[in-house]
C-alpha atoms as a PDB file:
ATOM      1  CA  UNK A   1      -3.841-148.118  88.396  1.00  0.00           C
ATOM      2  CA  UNK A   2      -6.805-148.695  90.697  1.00  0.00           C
ATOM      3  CA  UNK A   3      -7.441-144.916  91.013  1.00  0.00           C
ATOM      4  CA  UNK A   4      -7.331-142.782  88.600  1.00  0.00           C
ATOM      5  CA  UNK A   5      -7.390-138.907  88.022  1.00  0.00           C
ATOM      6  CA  UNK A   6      -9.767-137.892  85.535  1.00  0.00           C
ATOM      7  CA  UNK A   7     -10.642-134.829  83.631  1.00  0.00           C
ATOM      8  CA  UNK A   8     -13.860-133.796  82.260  1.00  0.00           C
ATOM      9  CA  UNK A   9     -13.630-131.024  79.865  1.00  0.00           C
ATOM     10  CA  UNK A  10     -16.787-128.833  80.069  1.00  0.00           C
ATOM     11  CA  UNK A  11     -16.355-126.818  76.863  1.00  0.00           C
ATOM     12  CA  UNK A  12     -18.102-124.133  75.144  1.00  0.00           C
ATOM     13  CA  UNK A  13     -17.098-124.921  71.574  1.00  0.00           C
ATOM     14  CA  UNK A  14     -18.230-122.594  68.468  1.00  0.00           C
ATOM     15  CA  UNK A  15     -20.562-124.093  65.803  1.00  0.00           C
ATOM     16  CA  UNK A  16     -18.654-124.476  62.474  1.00  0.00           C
ATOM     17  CA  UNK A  17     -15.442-122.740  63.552  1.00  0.00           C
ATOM     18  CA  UNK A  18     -12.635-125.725  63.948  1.00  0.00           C
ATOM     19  CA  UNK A  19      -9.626-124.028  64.269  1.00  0.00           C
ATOM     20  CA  UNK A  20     -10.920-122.127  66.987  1.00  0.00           C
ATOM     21  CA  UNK A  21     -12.472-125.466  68.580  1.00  0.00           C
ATOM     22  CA  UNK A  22      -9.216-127.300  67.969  1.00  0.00           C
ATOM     23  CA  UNK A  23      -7.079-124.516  69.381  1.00  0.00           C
ATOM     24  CA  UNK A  24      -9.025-124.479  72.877  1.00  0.00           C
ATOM     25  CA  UNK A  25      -8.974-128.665  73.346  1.00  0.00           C
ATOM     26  CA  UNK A  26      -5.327-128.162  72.598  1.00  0.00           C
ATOM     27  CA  UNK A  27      -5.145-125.648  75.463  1.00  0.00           C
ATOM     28  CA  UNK A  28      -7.646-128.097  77.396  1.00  0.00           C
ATOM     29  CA  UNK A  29      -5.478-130.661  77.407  1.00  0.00           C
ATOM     30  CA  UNK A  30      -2.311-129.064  78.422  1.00  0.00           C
ATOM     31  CA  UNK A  31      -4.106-127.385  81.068  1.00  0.00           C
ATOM     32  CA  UNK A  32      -5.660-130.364  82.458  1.00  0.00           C
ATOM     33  CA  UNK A  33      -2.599-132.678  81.723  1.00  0.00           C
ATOM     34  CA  UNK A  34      -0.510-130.044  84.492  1.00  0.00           C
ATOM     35  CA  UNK A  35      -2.543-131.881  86.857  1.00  0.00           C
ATOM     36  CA  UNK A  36      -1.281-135.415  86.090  1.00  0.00           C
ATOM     37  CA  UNK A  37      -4.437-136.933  84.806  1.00  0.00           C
ATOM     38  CA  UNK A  38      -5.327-139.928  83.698  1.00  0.00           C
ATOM     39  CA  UNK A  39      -8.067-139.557  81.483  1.00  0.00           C
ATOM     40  CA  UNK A  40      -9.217-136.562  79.569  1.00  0.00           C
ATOM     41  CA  UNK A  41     -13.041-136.937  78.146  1.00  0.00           C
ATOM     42  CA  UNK A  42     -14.341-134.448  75.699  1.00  0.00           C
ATOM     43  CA  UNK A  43     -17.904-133.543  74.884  1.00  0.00           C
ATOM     44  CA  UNK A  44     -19.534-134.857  71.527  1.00  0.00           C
ATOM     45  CA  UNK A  45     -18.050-133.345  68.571  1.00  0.00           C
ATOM     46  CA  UNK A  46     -15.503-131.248  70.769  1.00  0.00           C
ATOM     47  CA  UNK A  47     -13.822-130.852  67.220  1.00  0.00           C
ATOM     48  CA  UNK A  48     -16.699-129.191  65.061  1.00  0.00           C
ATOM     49  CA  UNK A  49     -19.726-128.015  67.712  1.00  0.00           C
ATOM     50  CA  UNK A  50     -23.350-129.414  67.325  1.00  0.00           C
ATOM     51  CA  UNK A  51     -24.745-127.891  64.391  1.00  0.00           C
ATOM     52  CA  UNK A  52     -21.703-127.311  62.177  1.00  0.00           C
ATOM     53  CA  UNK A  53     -23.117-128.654  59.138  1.00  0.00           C
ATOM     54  CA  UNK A  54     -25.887-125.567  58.900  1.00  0.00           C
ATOM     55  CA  UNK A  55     -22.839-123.314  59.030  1.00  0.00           C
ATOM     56  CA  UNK A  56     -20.166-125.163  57.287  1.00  0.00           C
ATOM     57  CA  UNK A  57     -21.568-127.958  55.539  1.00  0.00           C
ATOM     58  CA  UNK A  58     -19.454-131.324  55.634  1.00  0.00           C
ATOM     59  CA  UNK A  59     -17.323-131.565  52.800  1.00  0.00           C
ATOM     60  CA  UNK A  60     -14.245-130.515  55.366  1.00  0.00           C
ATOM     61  CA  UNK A  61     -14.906-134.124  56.930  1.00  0.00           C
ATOM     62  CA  UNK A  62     -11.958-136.319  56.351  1.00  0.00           C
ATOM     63  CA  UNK A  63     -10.986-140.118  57.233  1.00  0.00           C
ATOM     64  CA  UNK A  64      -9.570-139.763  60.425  1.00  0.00           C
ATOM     65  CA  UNK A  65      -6.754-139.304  61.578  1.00  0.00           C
ATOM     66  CA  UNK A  66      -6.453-136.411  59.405  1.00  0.00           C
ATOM     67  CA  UNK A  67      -3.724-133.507  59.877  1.00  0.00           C
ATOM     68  CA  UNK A  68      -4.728-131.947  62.569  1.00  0.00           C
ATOM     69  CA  UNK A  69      -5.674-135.460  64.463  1.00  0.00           C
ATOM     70  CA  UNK A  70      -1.863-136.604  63.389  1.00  0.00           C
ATOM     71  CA  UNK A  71      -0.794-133.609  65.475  1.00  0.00           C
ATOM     72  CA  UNK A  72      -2.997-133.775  68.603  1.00  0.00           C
ATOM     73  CA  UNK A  73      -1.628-137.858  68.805  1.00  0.00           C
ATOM     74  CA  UNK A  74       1.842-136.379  69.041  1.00  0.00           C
ATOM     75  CA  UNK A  75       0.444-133.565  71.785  1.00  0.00           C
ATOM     76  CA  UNK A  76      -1.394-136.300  73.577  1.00  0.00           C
ATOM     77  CA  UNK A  77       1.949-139.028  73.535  1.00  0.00           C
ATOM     78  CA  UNK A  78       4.068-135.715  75.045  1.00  0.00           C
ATOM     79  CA  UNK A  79       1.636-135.207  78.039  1.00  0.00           C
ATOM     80  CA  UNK A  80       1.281-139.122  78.768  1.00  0.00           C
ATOM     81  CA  UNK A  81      -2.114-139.830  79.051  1.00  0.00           C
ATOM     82  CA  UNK A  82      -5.603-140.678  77.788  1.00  0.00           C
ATOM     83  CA  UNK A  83      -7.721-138.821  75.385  1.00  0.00           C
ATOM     84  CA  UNK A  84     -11.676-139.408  74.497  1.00  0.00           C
ATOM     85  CA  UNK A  85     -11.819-137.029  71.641  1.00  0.00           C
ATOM     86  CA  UNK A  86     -15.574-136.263  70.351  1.00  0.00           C
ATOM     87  CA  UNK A  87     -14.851-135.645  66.155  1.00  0.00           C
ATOM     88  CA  UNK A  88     -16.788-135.779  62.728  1.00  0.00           C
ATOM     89  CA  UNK A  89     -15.072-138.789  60.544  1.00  0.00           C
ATOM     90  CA  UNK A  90     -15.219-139.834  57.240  1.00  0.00           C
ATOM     91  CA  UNK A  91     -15.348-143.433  56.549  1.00  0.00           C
ATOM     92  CA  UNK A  92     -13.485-145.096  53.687  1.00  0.00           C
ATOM     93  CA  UNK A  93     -17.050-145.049  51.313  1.00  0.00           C
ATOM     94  CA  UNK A  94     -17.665-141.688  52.092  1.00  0.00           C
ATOM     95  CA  UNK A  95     -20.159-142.112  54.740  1.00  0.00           C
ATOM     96  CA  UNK A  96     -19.982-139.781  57.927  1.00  0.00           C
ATOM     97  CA  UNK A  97     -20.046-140.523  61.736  1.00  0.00           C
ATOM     98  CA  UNK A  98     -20.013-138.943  65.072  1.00  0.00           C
ATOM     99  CA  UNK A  99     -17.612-140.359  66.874  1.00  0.00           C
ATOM    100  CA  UNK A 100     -15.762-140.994  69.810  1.00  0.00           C
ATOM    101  CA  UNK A 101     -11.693-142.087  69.611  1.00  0.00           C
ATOM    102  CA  UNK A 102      -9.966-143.299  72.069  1.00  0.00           C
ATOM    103  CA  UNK A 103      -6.287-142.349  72.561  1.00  0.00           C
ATOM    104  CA  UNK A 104      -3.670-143.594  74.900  1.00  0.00           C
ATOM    105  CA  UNK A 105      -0.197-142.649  76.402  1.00  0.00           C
ATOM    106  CA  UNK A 106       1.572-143.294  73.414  1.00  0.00           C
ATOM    107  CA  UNK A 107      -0.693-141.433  71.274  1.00  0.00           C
ATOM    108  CA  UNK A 108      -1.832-144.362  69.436  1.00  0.00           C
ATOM    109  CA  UNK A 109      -5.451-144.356  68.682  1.00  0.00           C
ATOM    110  CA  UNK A 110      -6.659-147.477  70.140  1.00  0.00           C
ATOM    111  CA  UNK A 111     -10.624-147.261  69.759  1.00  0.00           C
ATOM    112  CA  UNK A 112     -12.998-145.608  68.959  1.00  0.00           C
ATOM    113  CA  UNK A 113     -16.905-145.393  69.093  1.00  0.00           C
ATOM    114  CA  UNK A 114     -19.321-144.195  66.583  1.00  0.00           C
ATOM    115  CA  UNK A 115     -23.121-142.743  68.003  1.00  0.00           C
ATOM    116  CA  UNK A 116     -25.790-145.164  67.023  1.00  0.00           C
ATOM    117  CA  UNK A 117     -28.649-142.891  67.376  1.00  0.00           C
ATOM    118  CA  UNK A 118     -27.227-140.523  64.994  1.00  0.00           C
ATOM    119  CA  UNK A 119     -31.202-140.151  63.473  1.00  0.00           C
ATOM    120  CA  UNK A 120     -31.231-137.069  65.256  1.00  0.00           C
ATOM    121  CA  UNK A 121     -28.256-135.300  63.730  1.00  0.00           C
ATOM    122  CA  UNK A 122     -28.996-134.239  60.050  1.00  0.00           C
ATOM    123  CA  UNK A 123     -25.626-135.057  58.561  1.00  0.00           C
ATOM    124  CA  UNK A 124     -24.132-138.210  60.410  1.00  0.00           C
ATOM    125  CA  UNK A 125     -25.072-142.611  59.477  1.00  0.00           C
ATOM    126  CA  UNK A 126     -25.589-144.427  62.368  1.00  0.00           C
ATOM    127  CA  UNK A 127     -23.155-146.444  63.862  1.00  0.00           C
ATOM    128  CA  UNK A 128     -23.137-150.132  63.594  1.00  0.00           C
ATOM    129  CA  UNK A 129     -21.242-151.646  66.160  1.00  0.00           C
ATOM    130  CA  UNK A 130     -21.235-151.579  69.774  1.00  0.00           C
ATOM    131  CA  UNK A 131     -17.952-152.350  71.541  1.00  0.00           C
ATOM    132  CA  UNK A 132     -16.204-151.903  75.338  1.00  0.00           C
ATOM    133  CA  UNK A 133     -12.560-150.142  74.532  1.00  0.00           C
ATOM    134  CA  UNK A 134      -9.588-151.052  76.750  1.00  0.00           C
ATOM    135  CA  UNK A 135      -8.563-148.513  78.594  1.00  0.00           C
ATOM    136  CA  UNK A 136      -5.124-150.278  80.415  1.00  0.00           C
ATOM    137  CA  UNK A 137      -7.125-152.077  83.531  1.00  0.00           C
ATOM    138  CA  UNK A 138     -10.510-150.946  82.778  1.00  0.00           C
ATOM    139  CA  UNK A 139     -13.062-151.146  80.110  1.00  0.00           C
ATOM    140  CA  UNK A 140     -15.094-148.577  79.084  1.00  0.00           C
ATOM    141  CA  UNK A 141     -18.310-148.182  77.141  1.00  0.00           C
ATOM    142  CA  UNK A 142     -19.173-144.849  75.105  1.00  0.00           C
ATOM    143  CA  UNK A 143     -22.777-143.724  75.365  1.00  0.00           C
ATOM    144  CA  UNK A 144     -22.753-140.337  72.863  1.00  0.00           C
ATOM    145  CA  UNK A 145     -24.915-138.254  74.052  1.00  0.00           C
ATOM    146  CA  UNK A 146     -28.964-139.563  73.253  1.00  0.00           C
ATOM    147  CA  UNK A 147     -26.822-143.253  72.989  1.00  0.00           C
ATOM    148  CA  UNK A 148     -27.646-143.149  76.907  1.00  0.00           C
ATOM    149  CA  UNK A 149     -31.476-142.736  75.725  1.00  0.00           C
ATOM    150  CA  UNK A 150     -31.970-146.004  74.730  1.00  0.00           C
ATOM    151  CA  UNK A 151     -31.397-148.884  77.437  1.00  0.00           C
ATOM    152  CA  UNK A 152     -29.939-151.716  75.044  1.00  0.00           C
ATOM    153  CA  UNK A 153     -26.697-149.877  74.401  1.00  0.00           C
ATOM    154  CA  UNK A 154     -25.791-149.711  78.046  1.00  0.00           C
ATOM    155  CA  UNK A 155     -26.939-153.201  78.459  1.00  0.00           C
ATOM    156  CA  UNK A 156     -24.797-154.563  75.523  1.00  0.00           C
ATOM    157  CA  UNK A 157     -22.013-152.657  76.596  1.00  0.00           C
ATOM    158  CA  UNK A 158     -22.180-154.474  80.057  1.00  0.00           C
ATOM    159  CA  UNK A 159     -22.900-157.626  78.684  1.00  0.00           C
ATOM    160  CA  UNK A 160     -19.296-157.394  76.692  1.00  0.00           C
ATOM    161  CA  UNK A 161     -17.401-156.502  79.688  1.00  0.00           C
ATOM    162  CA  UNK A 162     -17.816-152.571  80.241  1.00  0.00           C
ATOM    163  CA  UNK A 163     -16.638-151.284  83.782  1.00  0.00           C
ATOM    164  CA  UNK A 164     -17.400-147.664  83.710  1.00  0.00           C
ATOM    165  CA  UNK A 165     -19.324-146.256  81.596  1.00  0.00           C
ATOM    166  CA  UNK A 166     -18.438-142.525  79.972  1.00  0.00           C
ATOM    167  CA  UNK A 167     -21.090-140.069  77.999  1.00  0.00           C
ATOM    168  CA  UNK A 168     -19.356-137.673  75.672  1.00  0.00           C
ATOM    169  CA  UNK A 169     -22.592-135.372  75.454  1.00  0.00           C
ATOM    170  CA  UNK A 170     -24.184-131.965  73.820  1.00  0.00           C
ATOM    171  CA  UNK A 171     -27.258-132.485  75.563  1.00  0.00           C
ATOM    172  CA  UNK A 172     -29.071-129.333  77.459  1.00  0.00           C
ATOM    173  CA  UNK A 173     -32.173-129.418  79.683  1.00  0.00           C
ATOM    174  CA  UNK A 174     -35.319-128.266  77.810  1.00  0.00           C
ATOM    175  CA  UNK A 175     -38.127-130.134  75.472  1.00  0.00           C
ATOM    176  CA  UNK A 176     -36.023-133.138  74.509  1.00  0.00           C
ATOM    177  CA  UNK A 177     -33.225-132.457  77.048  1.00  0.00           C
ATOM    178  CA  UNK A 178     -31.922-135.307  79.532  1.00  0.00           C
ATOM    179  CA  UNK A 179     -34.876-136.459  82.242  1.00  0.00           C
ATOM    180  CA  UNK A 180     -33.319-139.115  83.937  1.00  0.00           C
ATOM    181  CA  UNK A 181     -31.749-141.297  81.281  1.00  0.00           C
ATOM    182  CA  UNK A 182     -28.554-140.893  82.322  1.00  0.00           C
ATOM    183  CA  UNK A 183     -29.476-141.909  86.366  1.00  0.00           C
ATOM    184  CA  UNK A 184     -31.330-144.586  84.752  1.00  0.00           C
ATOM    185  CA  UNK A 185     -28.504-146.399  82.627  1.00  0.00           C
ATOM    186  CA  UNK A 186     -27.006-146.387  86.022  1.00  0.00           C
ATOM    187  CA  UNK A 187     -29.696-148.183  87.862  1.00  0.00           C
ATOM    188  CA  UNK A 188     -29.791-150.646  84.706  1.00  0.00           C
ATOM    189  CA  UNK A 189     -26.438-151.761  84.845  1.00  0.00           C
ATOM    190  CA  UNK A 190     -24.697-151.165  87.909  1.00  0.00           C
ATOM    191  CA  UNK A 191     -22.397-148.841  86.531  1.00  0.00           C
ATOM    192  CA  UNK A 192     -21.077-145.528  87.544  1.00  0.00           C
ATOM    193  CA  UNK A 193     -21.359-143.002  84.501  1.00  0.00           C
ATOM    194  CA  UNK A 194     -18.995-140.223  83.905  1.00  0.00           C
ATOM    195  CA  UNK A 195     -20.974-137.319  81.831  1.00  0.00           C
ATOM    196  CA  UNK A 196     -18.869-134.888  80.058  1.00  0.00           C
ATOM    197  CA  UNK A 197     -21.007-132.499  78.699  1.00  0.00           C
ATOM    198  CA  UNK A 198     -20.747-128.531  77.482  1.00  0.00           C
ATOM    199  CA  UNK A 199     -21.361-124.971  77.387  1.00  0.00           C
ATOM    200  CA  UNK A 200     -22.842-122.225  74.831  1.00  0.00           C
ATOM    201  CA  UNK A 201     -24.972-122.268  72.955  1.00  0.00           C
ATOM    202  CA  UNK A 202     -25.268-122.945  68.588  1.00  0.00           C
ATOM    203  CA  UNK A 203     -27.887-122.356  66.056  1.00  0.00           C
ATOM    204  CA  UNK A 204     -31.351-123.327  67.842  1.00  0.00           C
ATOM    205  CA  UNK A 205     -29.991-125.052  70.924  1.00  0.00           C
ATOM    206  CA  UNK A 206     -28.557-123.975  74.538  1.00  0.00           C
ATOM    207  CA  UNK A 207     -25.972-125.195  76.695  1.00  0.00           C
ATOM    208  CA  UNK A 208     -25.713-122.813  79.189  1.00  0.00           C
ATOM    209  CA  UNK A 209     -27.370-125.124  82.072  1.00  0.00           C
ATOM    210  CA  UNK A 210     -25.663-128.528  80.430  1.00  0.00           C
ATOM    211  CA  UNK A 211     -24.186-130.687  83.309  1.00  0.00           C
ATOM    212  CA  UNK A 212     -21.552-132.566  83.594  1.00  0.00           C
ATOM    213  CA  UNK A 213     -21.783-135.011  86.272  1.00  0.00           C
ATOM    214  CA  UNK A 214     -20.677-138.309  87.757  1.00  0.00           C
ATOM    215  CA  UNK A 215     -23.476-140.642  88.834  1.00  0.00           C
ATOM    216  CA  UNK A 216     -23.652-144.132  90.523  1.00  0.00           C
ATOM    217  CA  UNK A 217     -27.113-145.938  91.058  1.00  0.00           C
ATOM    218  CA  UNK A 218     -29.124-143.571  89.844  1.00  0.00           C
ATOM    219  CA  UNK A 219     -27.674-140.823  92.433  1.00  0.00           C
ATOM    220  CA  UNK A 220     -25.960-137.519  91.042  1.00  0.00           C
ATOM    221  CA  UNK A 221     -22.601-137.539  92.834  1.00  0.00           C
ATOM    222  CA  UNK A 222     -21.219-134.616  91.518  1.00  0.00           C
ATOM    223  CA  UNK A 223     -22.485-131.792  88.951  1.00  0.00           C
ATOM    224  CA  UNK A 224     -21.421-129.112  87.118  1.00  0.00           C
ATOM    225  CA  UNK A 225     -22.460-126.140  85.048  1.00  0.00           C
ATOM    226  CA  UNK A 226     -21.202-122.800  83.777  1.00  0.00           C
ATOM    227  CA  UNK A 227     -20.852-120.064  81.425  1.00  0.00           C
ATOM    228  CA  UNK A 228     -17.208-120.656  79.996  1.00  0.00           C
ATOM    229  CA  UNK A 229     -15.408-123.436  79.355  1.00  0.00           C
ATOM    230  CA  UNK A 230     -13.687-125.526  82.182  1.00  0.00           C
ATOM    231  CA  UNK A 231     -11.364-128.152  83.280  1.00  0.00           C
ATOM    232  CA  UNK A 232     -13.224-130.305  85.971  1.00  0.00           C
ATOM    233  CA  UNK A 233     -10.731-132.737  87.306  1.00  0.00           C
ATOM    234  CA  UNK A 234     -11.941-135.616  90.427  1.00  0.00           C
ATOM    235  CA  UNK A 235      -9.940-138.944  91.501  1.00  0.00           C
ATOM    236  CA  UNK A 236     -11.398-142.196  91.138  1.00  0.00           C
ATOM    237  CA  UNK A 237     -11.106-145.537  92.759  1.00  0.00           C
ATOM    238  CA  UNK A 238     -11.729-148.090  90.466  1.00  0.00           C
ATOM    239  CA  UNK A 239     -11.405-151.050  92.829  1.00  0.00           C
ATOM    240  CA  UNK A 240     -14.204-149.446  95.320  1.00  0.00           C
ATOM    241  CA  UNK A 241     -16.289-148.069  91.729  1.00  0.00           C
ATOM    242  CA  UNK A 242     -16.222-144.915  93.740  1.00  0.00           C
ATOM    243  CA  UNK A 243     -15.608-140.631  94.351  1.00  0.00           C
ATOM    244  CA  UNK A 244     -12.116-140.178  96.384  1.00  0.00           C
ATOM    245  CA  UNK A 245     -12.640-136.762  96.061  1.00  0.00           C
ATOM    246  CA  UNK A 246     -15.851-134.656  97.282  1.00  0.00           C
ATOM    247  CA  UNK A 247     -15.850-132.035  94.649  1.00  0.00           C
ATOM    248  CA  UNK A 248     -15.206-131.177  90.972  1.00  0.00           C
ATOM    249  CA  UNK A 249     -11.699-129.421  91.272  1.00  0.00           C
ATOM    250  CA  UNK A 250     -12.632-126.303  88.806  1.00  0.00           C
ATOM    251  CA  UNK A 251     -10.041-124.912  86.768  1.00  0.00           C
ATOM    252  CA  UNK A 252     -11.772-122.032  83.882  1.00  0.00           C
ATOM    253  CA  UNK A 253      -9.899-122.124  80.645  1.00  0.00           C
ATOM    254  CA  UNK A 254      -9.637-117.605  79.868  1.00  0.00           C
END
């Protein structure tokens, strides 16, 4: 299990509409599981887009996993691999999270992370832990999106064993858009970063020029962008912490 295939999914999801966002990580995932992947990362809140709760509010927020979640574990065990799914929970005292969950082979969900610097989102608590998640042979730590902002949550996530670490993100270049955080987290801890980012664009923010990249000591090793959603697969070596491949393999989602 030393190298792995892995699968970005750079996503345009729609603000607010879930079915519709559900329905095309569904087809994600059995388009990117055809190429016998390992991993399959998501973008933050995959499930819902960025600004659902203008649209939509958050009353449709449920403990997860809820129905739908229930379903996608039994898609997930059938195609025999990992899932990082970004989605909106609902803790047991009502309060609400972005999150990260982990899912594995059997499509048991075996972690999860919740984004601690949720101050920026207008409907979400701030998680309180900060945890590695066992992925098989590797450890990963989950910086959400502006999580890879502030140096101390990459730095406790290497201090508690992370390997690799992976940013679930809905972050576009602009005023507040990334400017070298994620290149930085890199240089801080020695870690290669896999950022799975998105397309589109929802209420007051763009995605159109998101990346998604792969970095290692503060170097870009591979980037992405476009206007539709995509499946961008690459192989891994986990024992070197380095590419195999060259290039992004590129599969569009129609």
């Amino acid at each position: 299990m030393s190298k792995l295939r892995v699968a970005l999914l750079h996503l345009l999801p729609i603000a607010g509409n879930i079915k519709k966002n559900q329905s095309l990580i569904e087809k994600a995932v059995k388009q990117a599981a055809v190429q016998k992947v390992d991993w399959i990362i998501t973008p933050e809140l995959a499930v819902s887009g960025l600004q659902f709760s203008q649209r939509i509010g958050t009353n449709w927020i449920k403990q997860q996993p809820d129905e739908w979640m229930t379903k996608f574990l039994s898609l997930v065990k059938s195609l025999n691999t990992y899932v990082l799914l970004g989605c909106p929970e609902r803790s047991e005292n009502g309060e609400l999270f972005n999150s990260v969950f982990v899912i594995n082979r059997d499509g048991k969900l075996i972690g999860k992370q919740r984004k601690i610097t949720s101050f920026i989102d207008d409907w979400s608590t701030s998680g309180d832990f900060i945890e590695p998640i066992d992925m098989g042979n590797v450890k990963i730590g989950v910086l959400i999106c502006a999580d890879a902002y502030n140096k101390s949550i990459a730095d406790t996530l290497l201090a508690k064993g992370a390997e690799v670490l992976v940013a679930p993100s809905a972050w576009g270049p602009g005023l507040y858009g990334p400017n070298g955080e994620w290149e930085q987290r890199t240089m801080d801890t020695g870690l290669c970063l896999f950022v799975c980012n998105r397309t589109g664009e929802d209420d007051s923010v763009t995605f159109w020029e998101s990346e998604s990249l792969i970095i290692k000591n503060g170097k870009r090793l591979l980037s992405h962008k476009s206007k539709q959603s995509a499946i961008l697969t690459f192989d891994w070596d986990f024992e070197k912490m380095d590419l195999i491949t060259t290039d992004f393999d590129v599969e569009y989602i129609s």
